[in-house]
Protein backbone atom coordinates (compact mmCIF):
# COMPACT_ATOMS: atom_id res chain seq x y z
CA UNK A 1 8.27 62.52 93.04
CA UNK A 2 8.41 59.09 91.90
CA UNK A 3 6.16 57.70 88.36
CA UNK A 4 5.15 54.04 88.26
CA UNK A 5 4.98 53.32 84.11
CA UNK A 6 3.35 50.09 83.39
CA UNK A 7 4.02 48.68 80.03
CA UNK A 8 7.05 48.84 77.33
CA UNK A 9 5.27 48.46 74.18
CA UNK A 10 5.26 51.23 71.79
CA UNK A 11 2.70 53.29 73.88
CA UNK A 12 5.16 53.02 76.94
CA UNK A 13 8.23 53.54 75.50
CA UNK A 14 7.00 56.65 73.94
CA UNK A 15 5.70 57.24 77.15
CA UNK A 16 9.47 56.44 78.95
CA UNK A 17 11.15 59.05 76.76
CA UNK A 18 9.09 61.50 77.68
CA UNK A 19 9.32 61.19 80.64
CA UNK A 20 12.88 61.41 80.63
CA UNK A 21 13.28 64.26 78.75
CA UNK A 22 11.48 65.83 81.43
CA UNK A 23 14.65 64.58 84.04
CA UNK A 24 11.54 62.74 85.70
CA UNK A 25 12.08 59.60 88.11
CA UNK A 26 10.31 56.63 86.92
CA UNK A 27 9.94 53.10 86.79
CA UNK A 28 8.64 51.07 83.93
CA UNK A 29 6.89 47.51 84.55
CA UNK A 30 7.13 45.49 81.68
CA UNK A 31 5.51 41.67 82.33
CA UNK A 32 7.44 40.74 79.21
CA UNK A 33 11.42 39.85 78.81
CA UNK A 34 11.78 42.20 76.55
CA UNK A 35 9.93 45.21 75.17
CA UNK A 36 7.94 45.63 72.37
CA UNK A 37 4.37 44.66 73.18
CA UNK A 38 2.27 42.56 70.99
CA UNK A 39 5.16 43.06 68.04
CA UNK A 40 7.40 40.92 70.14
CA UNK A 41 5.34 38.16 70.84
CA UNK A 42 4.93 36.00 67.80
CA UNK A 43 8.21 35.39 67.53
CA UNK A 44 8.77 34.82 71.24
CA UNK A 45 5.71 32.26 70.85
CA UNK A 46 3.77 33.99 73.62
CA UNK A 47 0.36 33.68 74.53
CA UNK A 48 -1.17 37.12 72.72
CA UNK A 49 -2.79 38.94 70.15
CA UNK A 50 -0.16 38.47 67.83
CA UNK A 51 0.24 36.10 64.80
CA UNK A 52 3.65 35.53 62.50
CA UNK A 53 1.79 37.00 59.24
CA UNK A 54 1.13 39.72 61.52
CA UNK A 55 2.30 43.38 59.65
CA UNK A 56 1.41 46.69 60.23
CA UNK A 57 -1.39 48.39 58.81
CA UNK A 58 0.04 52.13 59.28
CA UNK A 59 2.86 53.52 57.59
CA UNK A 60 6.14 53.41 59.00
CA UNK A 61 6.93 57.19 58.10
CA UNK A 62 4.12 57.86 60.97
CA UNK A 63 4.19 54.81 62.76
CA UNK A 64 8.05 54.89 63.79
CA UNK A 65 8.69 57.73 66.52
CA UNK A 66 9.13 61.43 65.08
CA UNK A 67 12.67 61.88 67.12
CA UNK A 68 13.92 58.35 65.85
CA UNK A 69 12.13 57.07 62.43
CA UNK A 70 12.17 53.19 61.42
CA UNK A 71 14.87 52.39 58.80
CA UNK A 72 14.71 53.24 54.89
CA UNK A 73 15.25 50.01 54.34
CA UNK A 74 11.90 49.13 55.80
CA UNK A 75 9.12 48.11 53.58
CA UNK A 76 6.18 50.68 53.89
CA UNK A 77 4.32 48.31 56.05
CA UNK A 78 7.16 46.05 58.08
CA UNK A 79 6.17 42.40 59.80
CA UNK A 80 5.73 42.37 63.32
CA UNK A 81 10.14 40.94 63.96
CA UNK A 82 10.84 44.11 61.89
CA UNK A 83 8.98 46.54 64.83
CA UNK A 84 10.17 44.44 67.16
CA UNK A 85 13.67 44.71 66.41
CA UNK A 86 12.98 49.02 65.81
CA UNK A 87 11.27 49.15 69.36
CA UNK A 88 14.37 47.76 71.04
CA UNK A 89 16.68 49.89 68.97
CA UNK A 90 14.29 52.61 70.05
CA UNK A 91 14.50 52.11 73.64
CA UNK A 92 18.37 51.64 73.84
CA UNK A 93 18.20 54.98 71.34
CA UNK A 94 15.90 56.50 73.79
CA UNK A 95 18.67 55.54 77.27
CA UNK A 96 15.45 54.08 79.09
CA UNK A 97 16.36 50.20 79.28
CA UNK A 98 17.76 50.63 82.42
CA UNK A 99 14.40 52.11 83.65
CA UNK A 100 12.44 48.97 82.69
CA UNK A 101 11.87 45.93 84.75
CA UNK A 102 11.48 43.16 82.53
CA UNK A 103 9.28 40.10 83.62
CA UNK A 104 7.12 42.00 86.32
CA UNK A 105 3.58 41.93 86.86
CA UNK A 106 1.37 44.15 88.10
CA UNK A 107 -0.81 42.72 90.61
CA UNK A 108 -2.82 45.47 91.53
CA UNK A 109 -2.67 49.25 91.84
CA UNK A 110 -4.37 51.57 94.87
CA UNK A 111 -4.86 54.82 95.51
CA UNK A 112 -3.84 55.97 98.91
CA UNK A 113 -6.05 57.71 101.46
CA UNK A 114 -3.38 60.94 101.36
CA UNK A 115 -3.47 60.73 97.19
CA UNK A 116 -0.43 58.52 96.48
CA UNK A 117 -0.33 55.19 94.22
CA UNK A 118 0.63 51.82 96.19
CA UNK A 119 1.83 49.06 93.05
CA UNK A 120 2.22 45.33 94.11
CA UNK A 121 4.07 43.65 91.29
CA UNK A 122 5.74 40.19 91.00
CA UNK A 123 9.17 40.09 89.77
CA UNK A 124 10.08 36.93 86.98
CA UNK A 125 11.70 35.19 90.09
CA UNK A 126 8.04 35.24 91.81
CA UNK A 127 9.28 37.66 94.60
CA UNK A 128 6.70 39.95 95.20
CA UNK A 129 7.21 43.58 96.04
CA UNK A 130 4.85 46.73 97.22
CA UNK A 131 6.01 50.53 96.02
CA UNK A 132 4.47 53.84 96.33
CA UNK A 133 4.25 56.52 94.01
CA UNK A 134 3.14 59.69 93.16
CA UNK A 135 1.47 59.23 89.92
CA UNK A 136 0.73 55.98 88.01
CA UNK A 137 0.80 55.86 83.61
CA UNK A 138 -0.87 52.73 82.37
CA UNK A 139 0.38 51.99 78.79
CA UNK A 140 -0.73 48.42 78.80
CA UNK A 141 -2.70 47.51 75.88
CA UNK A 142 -5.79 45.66 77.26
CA UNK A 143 -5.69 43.00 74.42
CA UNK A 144 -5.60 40.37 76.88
CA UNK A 145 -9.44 38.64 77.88
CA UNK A 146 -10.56 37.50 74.62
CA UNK A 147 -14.42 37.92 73.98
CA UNK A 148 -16.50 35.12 72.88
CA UNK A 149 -20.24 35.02 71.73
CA UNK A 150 -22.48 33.13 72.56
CA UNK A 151 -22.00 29.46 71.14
CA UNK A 152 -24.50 28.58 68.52
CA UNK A 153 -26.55 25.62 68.85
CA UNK A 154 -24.98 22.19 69.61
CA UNK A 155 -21.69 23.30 69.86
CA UNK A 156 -20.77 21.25 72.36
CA UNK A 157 -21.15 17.90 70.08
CA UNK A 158 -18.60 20.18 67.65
CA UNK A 159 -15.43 17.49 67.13
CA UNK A 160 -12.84 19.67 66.21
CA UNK A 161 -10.87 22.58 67.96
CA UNK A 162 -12.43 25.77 68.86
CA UNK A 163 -10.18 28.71 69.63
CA UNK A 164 -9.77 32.54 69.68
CA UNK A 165 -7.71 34.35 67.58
CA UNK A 166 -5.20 35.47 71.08
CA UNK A 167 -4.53 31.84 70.37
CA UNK A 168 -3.85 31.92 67.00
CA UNK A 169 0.26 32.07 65.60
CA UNK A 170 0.45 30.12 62.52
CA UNK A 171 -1.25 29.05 59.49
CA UNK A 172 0.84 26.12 58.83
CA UNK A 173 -0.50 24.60 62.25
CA UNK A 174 -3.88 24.06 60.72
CA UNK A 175 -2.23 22.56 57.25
CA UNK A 176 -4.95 20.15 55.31
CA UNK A 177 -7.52 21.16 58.04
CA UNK A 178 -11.03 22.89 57.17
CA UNK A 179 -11.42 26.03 59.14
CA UNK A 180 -14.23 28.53 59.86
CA UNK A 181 -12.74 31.81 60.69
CA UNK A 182 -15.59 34.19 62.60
CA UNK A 183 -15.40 37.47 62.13
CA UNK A 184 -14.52 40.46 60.28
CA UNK A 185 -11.93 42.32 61.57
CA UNK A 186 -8.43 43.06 61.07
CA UNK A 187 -7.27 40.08 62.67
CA UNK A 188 -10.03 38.12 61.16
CA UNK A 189 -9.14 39.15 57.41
CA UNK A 190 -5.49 38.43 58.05
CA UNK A 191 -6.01 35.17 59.76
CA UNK A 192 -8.18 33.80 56.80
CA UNK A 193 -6.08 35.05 54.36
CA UNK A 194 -3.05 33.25 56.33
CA UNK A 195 -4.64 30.42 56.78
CA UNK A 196 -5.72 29.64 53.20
CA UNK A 197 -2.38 29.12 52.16
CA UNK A 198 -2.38 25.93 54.39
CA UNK A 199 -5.94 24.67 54.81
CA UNK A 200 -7.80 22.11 52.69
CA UNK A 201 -10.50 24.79 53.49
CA UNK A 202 -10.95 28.37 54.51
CA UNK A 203 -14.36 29.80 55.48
CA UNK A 204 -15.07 33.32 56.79
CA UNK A 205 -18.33 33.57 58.58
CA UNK A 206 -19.67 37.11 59.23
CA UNK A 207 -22.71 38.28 60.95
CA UNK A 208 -22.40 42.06 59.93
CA UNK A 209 -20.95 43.70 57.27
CA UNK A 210 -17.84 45.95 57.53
CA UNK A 211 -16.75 48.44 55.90
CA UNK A 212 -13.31 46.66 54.20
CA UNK A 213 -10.46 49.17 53.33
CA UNK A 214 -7.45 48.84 51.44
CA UNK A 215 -3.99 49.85 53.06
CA UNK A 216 -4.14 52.91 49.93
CA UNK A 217 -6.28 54.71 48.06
CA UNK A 218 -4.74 56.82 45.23
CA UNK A 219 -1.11 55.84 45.80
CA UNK A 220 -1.73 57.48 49.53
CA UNK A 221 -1.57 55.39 52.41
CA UNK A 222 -4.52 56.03 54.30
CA UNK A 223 -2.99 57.83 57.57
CA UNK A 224 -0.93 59.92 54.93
CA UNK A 225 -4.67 60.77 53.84
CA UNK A 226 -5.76 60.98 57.08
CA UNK A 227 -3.22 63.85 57.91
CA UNK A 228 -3.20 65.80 54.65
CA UNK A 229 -4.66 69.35 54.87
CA UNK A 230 -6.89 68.82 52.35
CA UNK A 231 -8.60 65.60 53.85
CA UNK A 232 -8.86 67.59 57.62
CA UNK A 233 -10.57 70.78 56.18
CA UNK A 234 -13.33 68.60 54.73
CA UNK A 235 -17.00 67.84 57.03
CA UNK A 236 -17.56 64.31 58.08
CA UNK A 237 -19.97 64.13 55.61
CA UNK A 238 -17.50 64.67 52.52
CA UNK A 239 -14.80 62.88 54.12
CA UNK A 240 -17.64 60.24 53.73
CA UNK A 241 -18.74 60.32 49.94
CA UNK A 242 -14.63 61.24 49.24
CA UNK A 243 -14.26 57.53 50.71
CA UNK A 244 -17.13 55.43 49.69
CA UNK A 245 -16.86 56.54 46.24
CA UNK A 246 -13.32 55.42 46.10
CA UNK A 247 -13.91 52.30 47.47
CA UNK A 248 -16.53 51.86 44.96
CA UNK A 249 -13.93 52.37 42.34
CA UNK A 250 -11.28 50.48 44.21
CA UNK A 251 -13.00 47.21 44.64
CA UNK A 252 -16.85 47.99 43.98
CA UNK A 253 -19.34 46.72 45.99
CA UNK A 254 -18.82 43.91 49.06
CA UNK A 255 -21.55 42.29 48.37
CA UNK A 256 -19.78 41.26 44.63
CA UNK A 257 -17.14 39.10 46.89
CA UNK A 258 -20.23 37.64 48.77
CA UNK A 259 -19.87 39.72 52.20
CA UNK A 260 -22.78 41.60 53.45
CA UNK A 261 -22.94 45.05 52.67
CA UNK A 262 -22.53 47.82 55.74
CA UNK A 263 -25.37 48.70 57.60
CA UNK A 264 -23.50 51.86 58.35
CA UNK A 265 -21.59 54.68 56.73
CA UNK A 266 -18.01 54.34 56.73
CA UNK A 267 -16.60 56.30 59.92
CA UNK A 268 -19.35 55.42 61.77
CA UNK A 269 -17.42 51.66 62.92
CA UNK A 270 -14.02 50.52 62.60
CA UNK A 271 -13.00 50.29 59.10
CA UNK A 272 -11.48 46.83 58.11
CA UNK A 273 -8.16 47.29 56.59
CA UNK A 274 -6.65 44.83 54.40
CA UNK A 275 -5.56 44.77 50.58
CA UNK A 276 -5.44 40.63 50.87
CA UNK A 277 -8.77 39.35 51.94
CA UNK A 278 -10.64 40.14 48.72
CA UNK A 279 -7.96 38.97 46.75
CA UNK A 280 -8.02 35.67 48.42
CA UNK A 281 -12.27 35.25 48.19
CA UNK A 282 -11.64 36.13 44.26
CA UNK A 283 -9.06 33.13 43.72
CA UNK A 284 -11.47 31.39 45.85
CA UNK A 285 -8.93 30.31 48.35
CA UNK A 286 -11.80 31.77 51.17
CA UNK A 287 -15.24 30.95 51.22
CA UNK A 288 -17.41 34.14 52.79
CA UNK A 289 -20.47 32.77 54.62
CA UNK A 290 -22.87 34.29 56.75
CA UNK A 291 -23.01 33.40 60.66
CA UNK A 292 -23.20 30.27 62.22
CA UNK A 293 -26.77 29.12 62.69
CA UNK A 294 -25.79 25.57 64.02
CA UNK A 295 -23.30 22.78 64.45
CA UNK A 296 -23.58 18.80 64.16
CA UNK A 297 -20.54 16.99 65.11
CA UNK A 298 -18.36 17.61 62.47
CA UNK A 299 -21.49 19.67 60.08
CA UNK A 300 -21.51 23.41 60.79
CA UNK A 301 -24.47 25.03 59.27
CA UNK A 302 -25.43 28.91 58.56
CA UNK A 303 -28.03 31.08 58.68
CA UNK A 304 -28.35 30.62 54.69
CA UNK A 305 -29.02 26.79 54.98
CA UNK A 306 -25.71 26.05 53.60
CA UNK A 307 -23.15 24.00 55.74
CA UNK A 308 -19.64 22.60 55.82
CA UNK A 309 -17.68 19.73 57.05
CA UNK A 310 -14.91 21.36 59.48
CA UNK A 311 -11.95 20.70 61.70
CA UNK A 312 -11.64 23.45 63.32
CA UNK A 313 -13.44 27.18 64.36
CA UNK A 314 -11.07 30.26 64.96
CA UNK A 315 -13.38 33.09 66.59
CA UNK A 316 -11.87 36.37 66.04
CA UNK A 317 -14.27 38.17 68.24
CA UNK A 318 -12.14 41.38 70.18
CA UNK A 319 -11.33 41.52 73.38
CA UNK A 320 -12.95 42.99 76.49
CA UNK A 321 -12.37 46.34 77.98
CA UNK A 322 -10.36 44.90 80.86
CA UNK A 323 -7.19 45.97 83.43
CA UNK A 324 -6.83 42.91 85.89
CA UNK A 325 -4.53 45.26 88.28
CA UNK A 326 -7.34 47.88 88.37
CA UNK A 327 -10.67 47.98 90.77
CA UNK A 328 -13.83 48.65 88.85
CA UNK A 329 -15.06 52.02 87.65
CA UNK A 330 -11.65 53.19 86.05
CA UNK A 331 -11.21 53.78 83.21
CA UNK A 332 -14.14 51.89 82.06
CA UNK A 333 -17.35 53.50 83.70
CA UNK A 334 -20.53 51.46 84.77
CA UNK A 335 -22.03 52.01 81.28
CA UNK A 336 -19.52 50.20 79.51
CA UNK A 337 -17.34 53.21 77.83
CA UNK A 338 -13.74 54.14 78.54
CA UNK A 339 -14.52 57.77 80.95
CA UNK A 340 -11.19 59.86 80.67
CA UNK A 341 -10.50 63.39 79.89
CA UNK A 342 -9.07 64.21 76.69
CA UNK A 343 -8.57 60.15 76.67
CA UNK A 344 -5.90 60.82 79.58
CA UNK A 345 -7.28 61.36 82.51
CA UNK A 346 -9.09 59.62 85.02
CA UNK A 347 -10.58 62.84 86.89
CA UNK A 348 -12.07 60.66 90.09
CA UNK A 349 -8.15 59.21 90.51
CA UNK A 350 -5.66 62.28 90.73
CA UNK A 351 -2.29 61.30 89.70
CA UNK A 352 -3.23 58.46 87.31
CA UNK A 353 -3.05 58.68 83.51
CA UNK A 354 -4.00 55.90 80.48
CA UNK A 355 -1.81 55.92 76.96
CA UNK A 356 -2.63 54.46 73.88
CA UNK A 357 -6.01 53.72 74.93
CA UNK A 358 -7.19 55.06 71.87
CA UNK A 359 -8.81 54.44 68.15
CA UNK A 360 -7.45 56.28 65.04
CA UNK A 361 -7.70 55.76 61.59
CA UNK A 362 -4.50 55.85 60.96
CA UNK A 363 -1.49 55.73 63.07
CA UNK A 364 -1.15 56.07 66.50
CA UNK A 365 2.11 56.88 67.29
CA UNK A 366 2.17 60.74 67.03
CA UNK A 367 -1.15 60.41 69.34
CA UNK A 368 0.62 58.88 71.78
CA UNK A 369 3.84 61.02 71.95
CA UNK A 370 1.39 63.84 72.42
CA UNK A 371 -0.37 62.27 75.32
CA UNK A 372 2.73 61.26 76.84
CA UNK A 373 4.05 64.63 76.67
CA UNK A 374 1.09 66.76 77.90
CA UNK A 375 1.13 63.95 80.72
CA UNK A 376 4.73 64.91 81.48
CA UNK A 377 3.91 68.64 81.47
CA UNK A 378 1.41 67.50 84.15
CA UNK A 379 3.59 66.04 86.34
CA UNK A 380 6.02 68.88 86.28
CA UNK A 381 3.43 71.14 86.65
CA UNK A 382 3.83 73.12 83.34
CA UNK A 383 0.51 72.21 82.43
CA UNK A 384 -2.55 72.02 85.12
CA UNK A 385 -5.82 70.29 84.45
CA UNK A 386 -9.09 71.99 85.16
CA UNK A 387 -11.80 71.13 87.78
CA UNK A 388 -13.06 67.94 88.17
CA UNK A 389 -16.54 69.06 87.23
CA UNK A 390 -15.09 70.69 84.00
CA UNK A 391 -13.15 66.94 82.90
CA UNK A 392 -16.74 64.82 84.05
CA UNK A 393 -18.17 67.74 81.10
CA UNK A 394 -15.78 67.16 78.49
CA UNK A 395 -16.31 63.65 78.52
CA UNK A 396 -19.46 63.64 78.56
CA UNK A 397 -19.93 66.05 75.45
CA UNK A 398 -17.34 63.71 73.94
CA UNK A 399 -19.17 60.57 74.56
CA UNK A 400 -22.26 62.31 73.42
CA UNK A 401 -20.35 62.95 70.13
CA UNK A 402 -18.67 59.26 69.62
CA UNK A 403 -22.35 58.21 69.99
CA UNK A 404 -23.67 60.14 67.77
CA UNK A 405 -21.18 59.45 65.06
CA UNK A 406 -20.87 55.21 66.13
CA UNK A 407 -23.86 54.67 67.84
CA UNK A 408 -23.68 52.29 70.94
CA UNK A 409 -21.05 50.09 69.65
CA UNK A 410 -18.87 48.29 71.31
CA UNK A 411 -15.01 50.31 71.92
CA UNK A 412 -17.00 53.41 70.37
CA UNK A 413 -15.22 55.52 73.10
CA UNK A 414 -11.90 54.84 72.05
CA UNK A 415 -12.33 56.32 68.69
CA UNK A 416 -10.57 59.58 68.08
CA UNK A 417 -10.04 61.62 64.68
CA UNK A 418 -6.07 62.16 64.03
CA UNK A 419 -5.77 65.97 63.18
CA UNK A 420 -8.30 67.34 65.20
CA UNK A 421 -7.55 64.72 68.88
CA UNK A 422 -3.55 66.01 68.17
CA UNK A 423 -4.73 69.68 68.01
CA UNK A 424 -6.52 68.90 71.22
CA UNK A 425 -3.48 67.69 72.94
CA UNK A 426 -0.95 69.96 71.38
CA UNK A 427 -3.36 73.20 72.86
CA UNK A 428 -2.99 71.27 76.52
C-alpha cells in the first residue's frame, strides 16, 4: 500500500511520524521549501496567514509534540521563527525529511472507479506528475482564500490601500499611516496591537462583540485549564460562570474599553485570545469603533456617526472553508459545515482522511497526534471503522450538538472540546 500525505506543517508532520512508526510507505507533498506551515512563512516573506509579531497562543508544554517537546529555553509562548526552527528540528528528529517533497503542489486529487486515489502534483521545477495511491491524508490547513464582506458604501472612491490580513507581515510597513483594522479576531487583535506601534493612527472596527480572553487566568494558561481534571468534570454550564466571572475580575466588562459586549455566552463562539489588545485601547494607542457604515475618499464613517481620516483598511475577516485540489462535497457538505466522522473521516470517500481540521480551546497538537494515529491504525487495519450509515449518524448527532452549543456560525463544525474529542479518539 502506498499513502499520499499532503502538507508538512505541524498537522502533517505529526501526521508523517505516525505514519512511520507504523513502517507505512508514504509520501508527503509539501508546496513549501521547507516545512513548517504558516510558522515558516513570515520569515520566508510568503504570501500567508502569517505576520512577524505572530506568537503562539498555546503553551509550548502542549503545543510541542509529546515524543519530542520544544526547548526549556523557550518562552511559554515562542514567536512564529522559534516554531519554525522546532518543526524542522522535529522532522529531522522524527527521520521523515526524506519522505517530503518540498515545493509540490497538489493539483487535484480523484478517487478511482476500483477505490484508489490518483494525485496530480507539480514539482518546484513545473514538471508535472500523476501517482496513485491507496489512501490520501490531507493535513493542509485551508487558511488560504481570504473572506471579504461586503464593501460598505462608496468604497470604491476609498484613496488608500485596502487589504486582508493573508496580506498583512509588518507593522512598520504602514509607519505614520492611519489604519482601520476590521475585525475581532485573533489575528485582528494582534494586527492592531502591532500596528500601533508604527501608525500615526490605529482604529479597530467591530461589528460584533467577542468574547476577549487573556493567554491566563489564575497563573494557568488556558489549555493547562482546559486539560485539568477539575475543569473536564465540570457541565458546560459551570465551565461557563467559572469563566465569565474570571474575566469579570480579570479585565471587567468589554464594554469599559469601548467594544461591544457578547451577544453570546462564552463557548458558544471562538474566544478571542490576547493579553495585548486591551492594554493597547487603555494607553489609547487603538481606537475601538463600531463597523463601517460608509467611506468618502479619504473620510471613513461608522455606524455611530463618528468618522476618521485614513490611509489604509486591513480586513481581518477569516478565510473560507476551501481545498482547491478537492471536487465539491468533501469535506465541506452542501450546507456549509465540515461532514467527517470523528473529524477524520470522509465516509462517502474510502481511503481518505483530514488532520488538523479542527477547533480547540486550547492546543491542538495532542488532537492531532491522536488523529494521526487512529488514522494509522486504520490503514494497518488494527482499527476498522463502522458502516457508512453508522459515520453519516455520528455526524449528524455531532453537528446537531455544535449547533446547539454555537448556533449557525460560521466554522461551528470545526469546534471540538479537548478532553472529551481525545477520549473519543483514544477509544478508536
Amino acid at each position: 500500500m502506498s499513502l499520499c500525505l499532503i502538507g508538512a506543517g505541524l498537522s502533517g508532520l505529526a501526521t508523517a511520524f505516525a505514519l512511520k512508526a507504523e513502517g507505512l510507505d508514504f509520501v508527503c507533498l509539501e508546496q513549501g521549501p521547507d516545512v513548517g506551515g504558516i510558522w515558516r512563512r513570515p520569515q520566508a516573506g510568503e504570501r500567508g496567514p502569517g505576520y512577524l509579531s505572530l506568537h503562539l497562543n498555546t503553551a509550548k508544554q502542549l503545543t510541542g509534540h509529546s515524543a519530542y517537546p520544544m526547548p526549556a529555553a523557550y518562552p511559554l509562548y515562542p514567536r512564529h521563527s522559534q516554531i519554525a526552527a522546532y518543526l524542522r528540528s522535529f522532522a529531522e528528529w522524527a527521520g521523515v525529511l526524506d519522505r517530503i517533497e518540498l515545493g509540490t503542489t497538489v493539483e487535484s486529487v480523484r478517487q478511482e472507479a476500483g477505490g484508489g486515489w490518483t494525485v496530480v502534483s507539480r514539482d518546484a521545477d513545473g514538471v508535472s506528475s500523476s501517482r496513485g495511491f491507496t489512501h490520501v491524508i490531507v493535513a493542509s490547513g485551508h487558511n488560504s482564500e481570504p473572506s471579504m464582506p461586503a464593501m460598505p458604501r462608496g468604497a470604491e472612491t476609498f484613496t488608500g490601500t485596502i487589504h486582508h490580513s493573508l496580506d498583512y507581515r509588518d507593522g512598520s510597513e504602514y509607519a505614520g499611516q492611519r489604519v482601520i483594522v476590521v475585525g475581532l479576531g485573533n489575528s485582528a487583535v494582534d494586527i492592531a496591537a502591532d500596528l500601533s506601534r508604527y501608525a500615526e493612527l490605529t482604529v479597530l472596527s467591530v461589528r460584533r462583540g467577542l468574547h476577549v480572553m487573556p493567554k491566563q487566568l489564575f497563573g494557568m494558561a488556558l489549555d493547562e485549564i482546559a486539560d485539568a481534571p477539575w475543569w473536564v468534570s465540570m457541565s458546560l454550564a459551570e465551565q461557563r460562570r467559572f469563566i465569565e466571572q474570571a474575566l469579570l475580575i480579570a479585565r471587567g466588562k468589554l464594554s469599559d474599553h469601548g467594544l461591544p459586549e457578547p451577544d453570546h455566552p462564552v463557548f458558544a463562539s471562538a474566544v478571542t485570545i490576547s493579553d495585548e489588545i486591551l492594554s493597547r485601547i487603555r494607553h489609547g494607542a487603538v481606537m475601538p469603533k463600531p463597523a463601517i457604515d460608509s467611506v468618502d475618499g479619504a473620510r471613513v464613517s461608522f455606524t455611530d456617526g463618528t468618522s476618521v481620516r485614513a490611509d489604509a483598511i486591513v480586513y481581518c475577516t477569516g478565510y473560507q472553508m476551501t481545498f482547491p485540489f478537492l471536487g465539491p462535497g468533501c469535506p465541506v457538505g452542501a450546507q456549509g459545515s465540515v461532514e467527517l466522522y470523528k473529524r477524520v473521516v470522509a465516509p462517502d470517500r474510502p481511503g481518505m482522511f483530514f488532520v488538523g481540521l479542527i477547533r480547540p480551546v486550547g492546543s491542538i497538537t495532542r488532537l492531532v497526534e491522536a488523529q494521526a494515529r487512529w488514522i494509522a491504525r486504520l490503514v494497518t487495519g488494527d482499527a476498522v471503522l463502522p458502516e457508512e450509515e453508522v459515520m453519516h449518524k455520528e455526524i449528524a448527532t455531532y453537528l446537531s450538538g455544535v449547533a446547539g452549543q454555537y448556533g449557525q456560525r460560521e466554522g461551528a463544525s470545526t469546534q471540538v472540546n479537548v478532553a472529551p474529542y481525545l477520549q473519543e479518539l483514544r477509544e478508536e
